[in-house]
Protein backbone atom coordinates (compact mmCIF):
# COMPACT_ATOMS: atom_id res chain seq x y z
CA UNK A 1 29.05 -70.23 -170.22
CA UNK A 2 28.34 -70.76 -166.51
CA UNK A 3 24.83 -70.84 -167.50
CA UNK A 4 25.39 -74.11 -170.58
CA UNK A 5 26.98 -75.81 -167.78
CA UNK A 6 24.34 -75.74 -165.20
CA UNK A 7 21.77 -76.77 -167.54
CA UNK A 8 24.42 -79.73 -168.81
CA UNK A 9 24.62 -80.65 -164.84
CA UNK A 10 20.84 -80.35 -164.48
CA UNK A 11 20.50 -82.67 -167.09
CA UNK A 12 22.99 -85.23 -166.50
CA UNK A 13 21.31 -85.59 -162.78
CA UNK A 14 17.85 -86.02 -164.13
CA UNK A 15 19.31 -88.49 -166.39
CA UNK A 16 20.80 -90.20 -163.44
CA UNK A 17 17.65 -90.19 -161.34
CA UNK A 18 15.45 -91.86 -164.15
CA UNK A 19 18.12 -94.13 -164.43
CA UNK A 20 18.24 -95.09 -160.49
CA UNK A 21 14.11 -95.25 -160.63
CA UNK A 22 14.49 -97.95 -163.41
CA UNK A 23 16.68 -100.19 -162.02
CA UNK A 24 15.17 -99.75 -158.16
CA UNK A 25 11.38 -100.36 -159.15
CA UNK A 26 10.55 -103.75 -160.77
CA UNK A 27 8.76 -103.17 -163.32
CA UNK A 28 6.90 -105.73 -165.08
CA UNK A 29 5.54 -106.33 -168.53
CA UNK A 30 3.52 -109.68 -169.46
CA UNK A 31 3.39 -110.94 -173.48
CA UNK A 32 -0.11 -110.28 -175.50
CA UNK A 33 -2.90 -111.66 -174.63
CA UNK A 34 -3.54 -115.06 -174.12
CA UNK A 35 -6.21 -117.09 -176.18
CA UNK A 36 -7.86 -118.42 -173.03
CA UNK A 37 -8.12 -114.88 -171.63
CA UNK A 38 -9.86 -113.61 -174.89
CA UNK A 39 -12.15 -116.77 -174.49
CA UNK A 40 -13.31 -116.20 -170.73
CA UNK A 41 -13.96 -112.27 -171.70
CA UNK A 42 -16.09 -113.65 -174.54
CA UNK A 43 -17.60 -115.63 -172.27
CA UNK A 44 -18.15 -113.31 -169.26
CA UNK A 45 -19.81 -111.08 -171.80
CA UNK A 46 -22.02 -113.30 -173.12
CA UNK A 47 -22.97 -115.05 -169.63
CA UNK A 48 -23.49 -111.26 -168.09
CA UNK A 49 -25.86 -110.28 -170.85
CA UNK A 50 -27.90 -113.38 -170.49
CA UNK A 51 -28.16 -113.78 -166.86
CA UNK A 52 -29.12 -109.47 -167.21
CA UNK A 53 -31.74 -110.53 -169.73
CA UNK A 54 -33.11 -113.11 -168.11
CA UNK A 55 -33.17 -111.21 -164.84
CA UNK A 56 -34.72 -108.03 -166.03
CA UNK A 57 -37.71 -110.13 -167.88
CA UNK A 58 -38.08 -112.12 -164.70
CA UNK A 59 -38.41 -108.73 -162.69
CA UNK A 60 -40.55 -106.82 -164.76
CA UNK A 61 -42.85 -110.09 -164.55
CA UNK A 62 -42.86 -110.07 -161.57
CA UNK A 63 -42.74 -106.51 -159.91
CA UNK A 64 -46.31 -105.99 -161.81
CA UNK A 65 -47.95 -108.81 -160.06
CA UNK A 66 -46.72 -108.82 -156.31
CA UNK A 67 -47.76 -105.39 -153.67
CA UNK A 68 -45.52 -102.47 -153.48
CA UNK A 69 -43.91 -103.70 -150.54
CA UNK A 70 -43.02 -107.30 -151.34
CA UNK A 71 -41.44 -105.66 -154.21
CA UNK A 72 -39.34 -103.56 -151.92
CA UNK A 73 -38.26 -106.36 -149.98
CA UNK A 74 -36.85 -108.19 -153.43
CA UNK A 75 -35.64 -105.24 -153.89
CA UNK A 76 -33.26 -105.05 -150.68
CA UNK A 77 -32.91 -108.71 -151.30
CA UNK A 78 -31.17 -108.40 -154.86
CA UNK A 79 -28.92 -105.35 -153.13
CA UNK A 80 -27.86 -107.94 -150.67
CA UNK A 81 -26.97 -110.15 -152.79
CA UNK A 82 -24.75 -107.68 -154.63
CA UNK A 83 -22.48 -106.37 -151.53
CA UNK A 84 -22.48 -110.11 -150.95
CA UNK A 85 -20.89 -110.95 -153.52
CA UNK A 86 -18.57 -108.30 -154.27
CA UNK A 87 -17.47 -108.81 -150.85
CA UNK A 88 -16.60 -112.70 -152.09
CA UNK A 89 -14.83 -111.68 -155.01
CA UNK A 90 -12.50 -108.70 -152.81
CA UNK A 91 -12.03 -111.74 -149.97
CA UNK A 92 -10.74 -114.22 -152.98
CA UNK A 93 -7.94 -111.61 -154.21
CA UNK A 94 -6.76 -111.06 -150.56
CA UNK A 95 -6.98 -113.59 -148.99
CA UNK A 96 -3.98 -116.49 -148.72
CA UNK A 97 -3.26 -119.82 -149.57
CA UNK A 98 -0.74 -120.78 -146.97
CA UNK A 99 -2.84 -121.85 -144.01
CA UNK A 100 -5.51 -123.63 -145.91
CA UNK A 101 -2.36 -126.33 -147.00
CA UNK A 102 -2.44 -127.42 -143.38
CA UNK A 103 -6.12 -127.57 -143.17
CA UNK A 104 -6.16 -129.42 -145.86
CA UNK A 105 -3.34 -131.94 -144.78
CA UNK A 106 -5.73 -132.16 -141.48
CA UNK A 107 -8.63 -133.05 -143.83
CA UNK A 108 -10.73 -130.01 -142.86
CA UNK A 109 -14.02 -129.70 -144.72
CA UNK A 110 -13.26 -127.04 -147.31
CA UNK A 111 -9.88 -126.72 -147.47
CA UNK A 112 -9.38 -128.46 -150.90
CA UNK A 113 -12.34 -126.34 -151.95
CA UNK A 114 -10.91 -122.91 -150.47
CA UNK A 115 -7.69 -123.34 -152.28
CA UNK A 116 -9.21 -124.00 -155.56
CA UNK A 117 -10.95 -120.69 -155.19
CA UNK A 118 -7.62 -118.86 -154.70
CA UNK A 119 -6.04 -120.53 -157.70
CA UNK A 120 -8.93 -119.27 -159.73
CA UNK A 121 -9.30 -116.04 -158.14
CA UNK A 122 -9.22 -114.04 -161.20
CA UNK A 123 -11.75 -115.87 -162.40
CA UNK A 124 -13.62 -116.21 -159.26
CA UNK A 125 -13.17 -111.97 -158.72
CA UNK A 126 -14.45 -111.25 -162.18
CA UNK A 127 -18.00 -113.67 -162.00
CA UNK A 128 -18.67 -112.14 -158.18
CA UNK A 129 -17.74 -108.82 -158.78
CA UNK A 130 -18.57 -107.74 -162.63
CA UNK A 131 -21.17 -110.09 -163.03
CA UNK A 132 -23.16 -110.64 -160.17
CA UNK A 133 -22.59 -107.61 -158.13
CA UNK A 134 -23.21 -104.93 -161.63
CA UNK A 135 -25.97 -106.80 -162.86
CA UNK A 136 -27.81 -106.89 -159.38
CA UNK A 137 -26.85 -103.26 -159.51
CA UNK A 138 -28.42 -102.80 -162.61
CA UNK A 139 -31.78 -105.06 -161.69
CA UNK A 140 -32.39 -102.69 -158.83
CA UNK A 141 -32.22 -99.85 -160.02
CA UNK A 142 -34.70 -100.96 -162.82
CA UNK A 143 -36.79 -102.71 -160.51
CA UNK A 144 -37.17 -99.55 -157.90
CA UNK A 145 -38.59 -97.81 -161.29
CA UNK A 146 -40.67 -100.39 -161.87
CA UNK A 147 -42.10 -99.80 -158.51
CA UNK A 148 -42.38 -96.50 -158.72
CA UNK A 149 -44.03 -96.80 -162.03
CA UNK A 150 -46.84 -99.44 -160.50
CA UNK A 151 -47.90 -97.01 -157.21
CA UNK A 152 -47.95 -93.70 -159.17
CA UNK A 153 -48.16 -94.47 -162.70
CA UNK A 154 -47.74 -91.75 -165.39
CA UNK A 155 -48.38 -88.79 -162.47
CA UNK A 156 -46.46 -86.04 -162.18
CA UNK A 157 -45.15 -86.93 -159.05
CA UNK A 158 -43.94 -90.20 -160.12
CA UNK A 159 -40.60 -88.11 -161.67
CA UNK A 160 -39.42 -86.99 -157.80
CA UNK A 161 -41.00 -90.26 -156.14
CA UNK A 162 -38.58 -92.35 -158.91
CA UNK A 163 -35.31 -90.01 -158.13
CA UNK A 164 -35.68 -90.40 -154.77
CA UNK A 165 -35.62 -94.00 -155.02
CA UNK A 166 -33.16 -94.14 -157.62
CA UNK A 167 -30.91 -92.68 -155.23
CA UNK A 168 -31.90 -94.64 -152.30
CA UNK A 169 -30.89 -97.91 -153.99
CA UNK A 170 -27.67 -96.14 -154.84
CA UNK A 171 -26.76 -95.07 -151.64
CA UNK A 172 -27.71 -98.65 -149.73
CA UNK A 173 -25.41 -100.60 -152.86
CA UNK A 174 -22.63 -97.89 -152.67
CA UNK A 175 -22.50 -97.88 -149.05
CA UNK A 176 -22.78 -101.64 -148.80
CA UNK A 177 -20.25 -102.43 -151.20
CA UNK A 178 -17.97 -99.83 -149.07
CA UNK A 179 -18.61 -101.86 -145.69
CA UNK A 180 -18.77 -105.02 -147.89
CA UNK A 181 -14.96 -104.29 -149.11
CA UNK A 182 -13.40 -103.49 -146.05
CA UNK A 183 -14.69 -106.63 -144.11
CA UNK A 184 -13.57 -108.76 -147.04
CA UNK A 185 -10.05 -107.32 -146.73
CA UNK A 186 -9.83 -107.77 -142.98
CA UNK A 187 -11.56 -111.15 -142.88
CA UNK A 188 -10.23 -112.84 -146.59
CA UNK A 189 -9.05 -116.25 -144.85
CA UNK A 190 -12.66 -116.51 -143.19
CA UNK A 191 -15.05 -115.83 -145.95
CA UNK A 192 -13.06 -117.54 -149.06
CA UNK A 193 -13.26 -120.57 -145.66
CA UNK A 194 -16.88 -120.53 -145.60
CA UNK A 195 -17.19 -120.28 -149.36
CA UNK A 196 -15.20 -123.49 -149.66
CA UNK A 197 -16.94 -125.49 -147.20
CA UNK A 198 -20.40 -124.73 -149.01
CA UNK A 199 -18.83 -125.45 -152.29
CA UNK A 200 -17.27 -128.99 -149.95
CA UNK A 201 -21.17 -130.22 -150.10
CA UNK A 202 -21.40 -130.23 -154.00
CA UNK A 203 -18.06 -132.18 -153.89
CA UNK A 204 -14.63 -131.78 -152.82
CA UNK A 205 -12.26 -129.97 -155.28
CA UNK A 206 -8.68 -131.21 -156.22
CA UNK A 207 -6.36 -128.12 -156.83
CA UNK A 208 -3.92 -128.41 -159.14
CA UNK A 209 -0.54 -128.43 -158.32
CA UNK A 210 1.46 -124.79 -158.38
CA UNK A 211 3.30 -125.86 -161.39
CA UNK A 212 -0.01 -126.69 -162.91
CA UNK A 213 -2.06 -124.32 -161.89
């Protein structure tokens, strides 16, 4: 008897405490998904396997004409380009809108630009981060085989020569993302600032309004 009753108190207390967690955390949950969301996936797909096409032809083209050691420094080039960007598209979802209102109401170069970023920063996150950064990923890695391929051809050695730098390019995009990340988080306002004022010479942008955007 004791025992039943315990187990009813045990249970009326958990009940209590899922209860409590309900109403305390603020849960969230969006309706299905949108028509324009489906689109820009569809899109996204279709511009990432292009612009990886196109890339990877472009490479191979050109990896078996230039020396060992221009090819390298493409090589670094297109990993630079990478961290560069994901560290664009981790600035745009941190950084925040607030203080570029009153650079923009002082007519500061880029402001306009800068805020039109952050009203698209899904958007903005998903072309700098999933498209550009994994498909420069994915074009250096191919093109330090490539290299690889050129110097030692089909030799034995070529196997350890092309681990090696398959895991050399790994490291330097890993470890440059890493840094890449964490200066984009502590300097969002700044970079998503400089972004805008290059965008500012192809023409100023006109944000929406909130209600709008």
């Amino acid at each position: 008897m004791h025992k039943q009753k315990n187990e009813k108190t045990y249970m009326a207390q958990r009940d209590k405490r899922r209860k409590s967690i309900t109403q305390t955390i603020p849960f969230k949950r969006e309706g299905g998904l949108e028509r324009r969301h489906t689109y820009w996936s569809l899109f996204i797909m279709v511009l990432s396997f292009s612009l990886s096409t196109g890339l990877l032809l472009a490479s191979g083209s050109l990896f078996r004409r230039v020396e060992p050691v221009w090819a390298f420094l493409v090589v670094l080039f297109i990993i630079a380009v990478g961290i560069v960007f994901d560290m664009i598209g981790m600035a745009v979802t941190a950084a925040e809108e607030t203080p570029f209102h009153s650079m923009a109401s002082r007519k500061v170069r880029g402001a306009r630009n800068s805020i039109l970023l952050l009203r698209n920063a899904s958007r903005v996150s998903s072309i700098c981060n999933d498209v550009v950064g994994d498909i420069c990923s994915v074009v250096s890695g191919t093109a330090g085989a490539a290299i690889v391929f050129r110097m030692f051809g089909g030799e034995s050695e070529a196997a350890w020569v092309e681990t090696l730098m398959g895991g050399a390019i790994a490291a330097l995009t890993v470890g440059g993302k890493a840094f890449g990340k964490n200066y984009g988080i502590r300097n969002s306002n700044y970079i998503i600032f400089q972004v805008g004022r290059l965008f500012s010479f192809f023409g100023e942008g006109r944000p929406k309004q909130k209600g709008k955007a």
